[in-house]
Each structure stands twice: as C-alpha cells, then as structure tokens.
C-alpha atoms as a PDB file:
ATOM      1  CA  UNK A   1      84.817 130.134 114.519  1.00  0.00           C
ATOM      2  CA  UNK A   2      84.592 133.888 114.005  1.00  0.00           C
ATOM      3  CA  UNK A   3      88.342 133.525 114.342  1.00  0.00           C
ATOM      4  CA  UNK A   4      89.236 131.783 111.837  1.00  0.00           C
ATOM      5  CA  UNK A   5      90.334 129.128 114.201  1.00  0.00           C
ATOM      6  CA  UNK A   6      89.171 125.467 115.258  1.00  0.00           C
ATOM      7  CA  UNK A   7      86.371 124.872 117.431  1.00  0.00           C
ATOM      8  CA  UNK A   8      87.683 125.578 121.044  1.00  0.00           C
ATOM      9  CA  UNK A   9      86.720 122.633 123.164  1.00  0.00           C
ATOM     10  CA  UNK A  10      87.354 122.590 127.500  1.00  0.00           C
ATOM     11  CA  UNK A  11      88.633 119.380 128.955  1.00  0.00           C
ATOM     12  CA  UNK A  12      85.516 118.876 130.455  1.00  0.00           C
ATOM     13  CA  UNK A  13      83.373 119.441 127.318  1.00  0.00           C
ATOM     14  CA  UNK A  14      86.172 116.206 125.300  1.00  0.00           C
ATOM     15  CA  UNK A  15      85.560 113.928 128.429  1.00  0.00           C
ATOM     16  CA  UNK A  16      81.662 114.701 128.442  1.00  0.00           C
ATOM     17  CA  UNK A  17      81.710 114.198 124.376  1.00  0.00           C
ATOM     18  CA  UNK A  18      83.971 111.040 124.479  1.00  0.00           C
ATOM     19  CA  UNK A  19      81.576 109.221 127.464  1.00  0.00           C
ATOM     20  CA  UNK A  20      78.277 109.839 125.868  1.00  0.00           C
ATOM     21  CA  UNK A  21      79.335 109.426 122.114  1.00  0.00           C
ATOM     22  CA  UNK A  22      82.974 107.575 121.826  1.00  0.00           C
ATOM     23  CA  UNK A  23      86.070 108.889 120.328  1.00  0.00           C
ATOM     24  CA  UNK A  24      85.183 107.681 116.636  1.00  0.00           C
ATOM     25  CA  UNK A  25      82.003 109.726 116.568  1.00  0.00           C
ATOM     26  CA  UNK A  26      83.344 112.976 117.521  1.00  0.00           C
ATOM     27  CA  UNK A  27      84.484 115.701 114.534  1.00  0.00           C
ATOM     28  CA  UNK A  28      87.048 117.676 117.241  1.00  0.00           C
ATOM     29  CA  UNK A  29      90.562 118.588 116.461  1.00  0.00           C
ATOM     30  CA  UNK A  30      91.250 116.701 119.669  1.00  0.00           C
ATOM     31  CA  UNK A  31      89.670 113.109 118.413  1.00  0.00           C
ATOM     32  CA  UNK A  32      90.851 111.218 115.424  1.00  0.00           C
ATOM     33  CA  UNK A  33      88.133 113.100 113.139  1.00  0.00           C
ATOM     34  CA  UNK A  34      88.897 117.037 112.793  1.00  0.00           C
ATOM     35  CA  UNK A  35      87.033 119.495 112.588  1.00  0.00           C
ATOM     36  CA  UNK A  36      88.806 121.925 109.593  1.00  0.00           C
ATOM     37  CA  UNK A  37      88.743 125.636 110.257  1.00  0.00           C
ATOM     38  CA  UNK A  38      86.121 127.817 108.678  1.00  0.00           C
ATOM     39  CA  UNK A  39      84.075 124.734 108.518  1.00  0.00           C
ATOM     40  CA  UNK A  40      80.419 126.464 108.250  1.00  0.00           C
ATOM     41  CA  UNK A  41      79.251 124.905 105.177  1.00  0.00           C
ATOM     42  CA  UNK A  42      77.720 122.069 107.608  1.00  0.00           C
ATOM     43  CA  UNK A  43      75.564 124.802 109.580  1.00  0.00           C
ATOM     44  CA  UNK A  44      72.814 126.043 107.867  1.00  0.00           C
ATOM     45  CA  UNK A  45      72.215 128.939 110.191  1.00  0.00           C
ATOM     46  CA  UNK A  46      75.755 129.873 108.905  1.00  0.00           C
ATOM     47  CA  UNK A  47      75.523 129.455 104.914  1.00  0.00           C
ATOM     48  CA  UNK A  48      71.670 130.465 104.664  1.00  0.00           C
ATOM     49  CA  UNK A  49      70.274 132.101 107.742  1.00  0.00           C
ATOM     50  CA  UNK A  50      72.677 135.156 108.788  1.00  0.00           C
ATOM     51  CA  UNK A  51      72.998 135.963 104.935  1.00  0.00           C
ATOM     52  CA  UNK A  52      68.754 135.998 104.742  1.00  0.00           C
ATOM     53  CA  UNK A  53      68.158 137.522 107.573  1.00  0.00           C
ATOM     54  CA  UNK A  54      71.055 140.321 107.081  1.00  0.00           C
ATOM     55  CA  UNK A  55      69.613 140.686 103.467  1.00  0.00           C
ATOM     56  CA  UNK A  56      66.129 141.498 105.084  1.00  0.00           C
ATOM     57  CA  UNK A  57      66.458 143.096 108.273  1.00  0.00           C
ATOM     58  CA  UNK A  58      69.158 145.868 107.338  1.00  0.00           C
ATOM     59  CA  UNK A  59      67.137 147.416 104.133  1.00  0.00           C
ATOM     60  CA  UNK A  60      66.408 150.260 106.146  1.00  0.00           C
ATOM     61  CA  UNK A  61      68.187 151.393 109.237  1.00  0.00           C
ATOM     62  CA  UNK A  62      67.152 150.288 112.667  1.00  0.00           C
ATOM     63  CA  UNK A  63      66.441 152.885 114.975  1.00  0.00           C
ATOM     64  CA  UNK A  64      67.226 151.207 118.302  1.00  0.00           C
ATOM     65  CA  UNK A  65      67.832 147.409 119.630  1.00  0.00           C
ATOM     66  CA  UNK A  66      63.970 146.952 119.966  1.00  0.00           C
ATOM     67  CA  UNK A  67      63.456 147.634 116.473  1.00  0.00           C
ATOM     68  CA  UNK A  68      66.298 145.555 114.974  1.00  0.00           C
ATOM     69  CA  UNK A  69      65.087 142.718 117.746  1.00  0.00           C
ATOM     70  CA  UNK A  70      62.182 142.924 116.192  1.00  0.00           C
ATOM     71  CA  UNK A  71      62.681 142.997 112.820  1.00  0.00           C
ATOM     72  CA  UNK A  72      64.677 139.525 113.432  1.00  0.00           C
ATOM     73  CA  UNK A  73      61.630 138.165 114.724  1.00  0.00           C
ATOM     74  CA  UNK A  74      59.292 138.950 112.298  1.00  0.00           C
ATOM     75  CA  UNK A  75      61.244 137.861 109.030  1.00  0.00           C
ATOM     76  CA  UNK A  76      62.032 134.526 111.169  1.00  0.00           C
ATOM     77  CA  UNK A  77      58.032 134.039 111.460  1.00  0.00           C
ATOM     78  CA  UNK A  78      57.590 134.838 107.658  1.00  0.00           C
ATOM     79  CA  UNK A  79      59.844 131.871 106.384  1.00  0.00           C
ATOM     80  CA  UNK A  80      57.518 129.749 104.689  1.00  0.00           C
ATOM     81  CA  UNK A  81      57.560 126.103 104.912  1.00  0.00           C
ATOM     82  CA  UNK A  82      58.827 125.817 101.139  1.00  0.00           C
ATOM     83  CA  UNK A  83      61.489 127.995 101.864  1.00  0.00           C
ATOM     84  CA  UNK A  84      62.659 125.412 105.048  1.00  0.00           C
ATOM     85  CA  UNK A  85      61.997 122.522 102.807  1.00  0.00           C
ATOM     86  CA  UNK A  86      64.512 123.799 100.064  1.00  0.00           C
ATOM     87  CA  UNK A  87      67.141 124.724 102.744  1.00  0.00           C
ATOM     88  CA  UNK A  88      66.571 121.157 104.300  1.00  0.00           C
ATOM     89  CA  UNK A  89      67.212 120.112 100.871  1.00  0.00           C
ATOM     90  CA  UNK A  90      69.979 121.561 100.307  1.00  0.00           C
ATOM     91  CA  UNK A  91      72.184 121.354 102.703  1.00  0.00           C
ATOM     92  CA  UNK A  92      71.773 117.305 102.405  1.00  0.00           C
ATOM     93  CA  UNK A  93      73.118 118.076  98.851  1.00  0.00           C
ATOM     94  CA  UNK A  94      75.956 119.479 100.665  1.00  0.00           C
ATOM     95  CA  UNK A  95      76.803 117.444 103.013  1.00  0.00           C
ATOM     96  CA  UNK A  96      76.674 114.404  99.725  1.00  0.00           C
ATOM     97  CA  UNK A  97      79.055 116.828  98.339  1.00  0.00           C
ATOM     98  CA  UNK A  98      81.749 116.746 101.658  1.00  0.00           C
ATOM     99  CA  UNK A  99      80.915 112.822 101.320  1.00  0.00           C
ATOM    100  CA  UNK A 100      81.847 112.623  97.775  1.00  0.00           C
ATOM    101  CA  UNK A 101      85.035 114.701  98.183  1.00  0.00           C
ATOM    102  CA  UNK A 102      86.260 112.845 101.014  1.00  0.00           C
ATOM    103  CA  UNK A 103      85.666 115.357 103.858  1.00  0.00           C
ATOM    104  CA  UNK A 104      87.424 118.094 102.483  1.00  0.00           C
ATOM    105  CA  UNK A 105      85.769 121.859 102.407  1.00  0.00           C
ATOM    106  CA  UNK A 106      83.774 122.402  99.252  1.00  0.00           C
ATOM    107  CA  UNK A 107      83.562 126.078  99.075  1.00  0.00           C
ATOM    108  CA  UNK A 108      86.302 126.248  95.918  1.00  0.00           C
ATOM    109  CA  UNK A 109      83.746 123.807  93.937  1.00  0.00           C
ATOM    110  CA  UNK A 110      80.933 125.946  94.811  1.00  0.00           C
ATOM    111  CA  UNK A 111      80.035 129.174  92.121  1.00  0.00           C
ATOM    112  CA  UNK A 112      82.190 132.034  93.903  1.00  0.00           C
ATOM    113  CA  UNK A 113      79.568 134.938  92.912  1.00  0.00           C
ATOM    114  CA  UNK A 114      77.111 134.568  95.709  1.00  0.00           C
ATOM    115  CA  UNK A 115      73.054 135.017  94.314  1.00  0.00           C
ATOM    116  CA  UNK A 116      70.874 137.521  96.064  1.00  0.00           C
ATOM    117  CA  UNK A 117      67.892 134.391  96.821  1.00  0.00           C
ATOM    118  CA  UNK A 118      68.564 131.348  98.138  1.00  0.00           C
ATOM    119  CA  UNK A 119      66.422 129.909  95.294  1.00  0.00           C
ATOM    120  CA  UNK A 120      69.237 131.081  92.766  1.00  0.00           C
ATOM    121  CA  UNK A 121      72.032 129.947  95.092  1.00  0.00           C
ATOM    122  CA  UNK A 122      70.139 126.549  95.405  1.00  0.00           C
ATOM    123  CA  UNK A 123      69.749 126.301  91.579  1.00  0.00           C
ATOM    124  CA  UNK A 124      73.352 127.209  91.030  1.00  0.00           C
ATOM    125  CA  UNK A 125      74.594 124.106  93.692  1.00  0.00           C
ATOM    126  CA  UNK A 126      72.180 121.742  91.413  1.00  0.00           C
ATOM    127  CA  UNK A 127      73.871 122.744  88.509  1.00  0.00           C
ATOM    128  CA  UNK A 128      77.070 122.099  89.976  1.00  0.00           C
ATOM    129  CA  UNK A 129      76.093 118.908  90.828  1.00  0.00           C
ATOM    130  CA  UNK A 130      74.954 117.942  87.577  1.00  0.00           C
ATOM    131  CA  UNK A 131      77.887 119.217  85.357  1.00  0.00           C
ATOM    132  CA  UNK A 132      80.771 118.250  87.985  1.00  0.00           C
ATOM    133  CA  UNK A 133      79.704 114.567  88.275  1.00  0.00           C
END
C-alpha cells in the first residue's frame, strides 16, 4: 500500500480467499466489498506502531543494522500492557467510527496535527467522538 495503490491480490490468493471465506466476506477490490486505497486506519501496526517505534528508535543514530535491529526489539519488549490495552481500545473506536460513516476513510474527521504520545492522540479521537456525535 506503500504505493498509494489497492491491495494487489494473485488469482490464486481471490480463489483461495473466496473458497475458505465466500465472496461477501472479503474487503478486495476484486469482490463486491473494496478495499479503498491508503486504507491503514484499520491496521494498528500502521496508525500506532511504525509512528512509536520510529519516535523511539531513531533519537539517536544507529550505528549499524545490529544496533537499529536491536533497538526495535527492545522498545517492542518495553510496551506495557496499558499501553496495548489503550491501542486495543482504540482502534475499536475506530473501526465504530468507519461503521458510523458508512465505510468511508475517516482520516479528514480525525484532528490533522498529529500528538507526539499515543495517549494525547487517543484523548484527541475521544474528544472527537464526543463533540462530533
């Protein structure tokens, strides 16, 4: 999706996909549910993870790929459980959000100025809830 693009998805991958879950259950541009561009506000690697983990691992340069390997690793073991729990949380609040707008992409309704902690980004998206009801 780096692209900018649709999922690509191989003939084999749709047939695979349809036998196992059904046409109606797929979200593919190739089934009667799409799948929109640029649609990472479901993923929560996507809209919380890579921004953390950036945020943390490239304060100071990395001196090789060891070092930055291992930077990942460690700030991935110091995620607490609260911190999981709140991301959890939130991303069901999105995904009531998609629900309540019919499917479409909610970035727009979402605060454009990003916050530097997810607790602050998470506090912003309840406020939005609460005022845009």
């Amino acid at each position: 999706m780096q692209d900018g693009a649709p999922p690509h998805i191989a003939t084999p991958v749709k047939q695979l996909l349809n036998l196992h879950f059904g046409k109606d259950r797929i979200i593919s541009r190739h089934f009667p549910t799409a799948c929109p561009p640029r649609s990472h506000h479901l993923n929560t690697c996507d809209f919380w993870l890579c921004d953390y983990l950036k945020d943390v691992v490239y304060v100071a340069p990395n001196a090789n790929l060891a070092e930055l390997k291992n930077r990942i690793t460690q700030h991935i073991h110091n995620i607490t459980t609260e911190t999981l729990r709140s991301v959890v949380e939130h991303a069901v609040l999105r995904f009531q959000l998609i629900g309540e707008k019919g499917g479409q992409q909610i970035e727009h309704f979402l605060n454009k100025s990003k916050p530097t902690s997810f607790s602050g980004w998470f506090h912003q998206f309840l406020l939005f809830l609460r005022y845009s009801a």
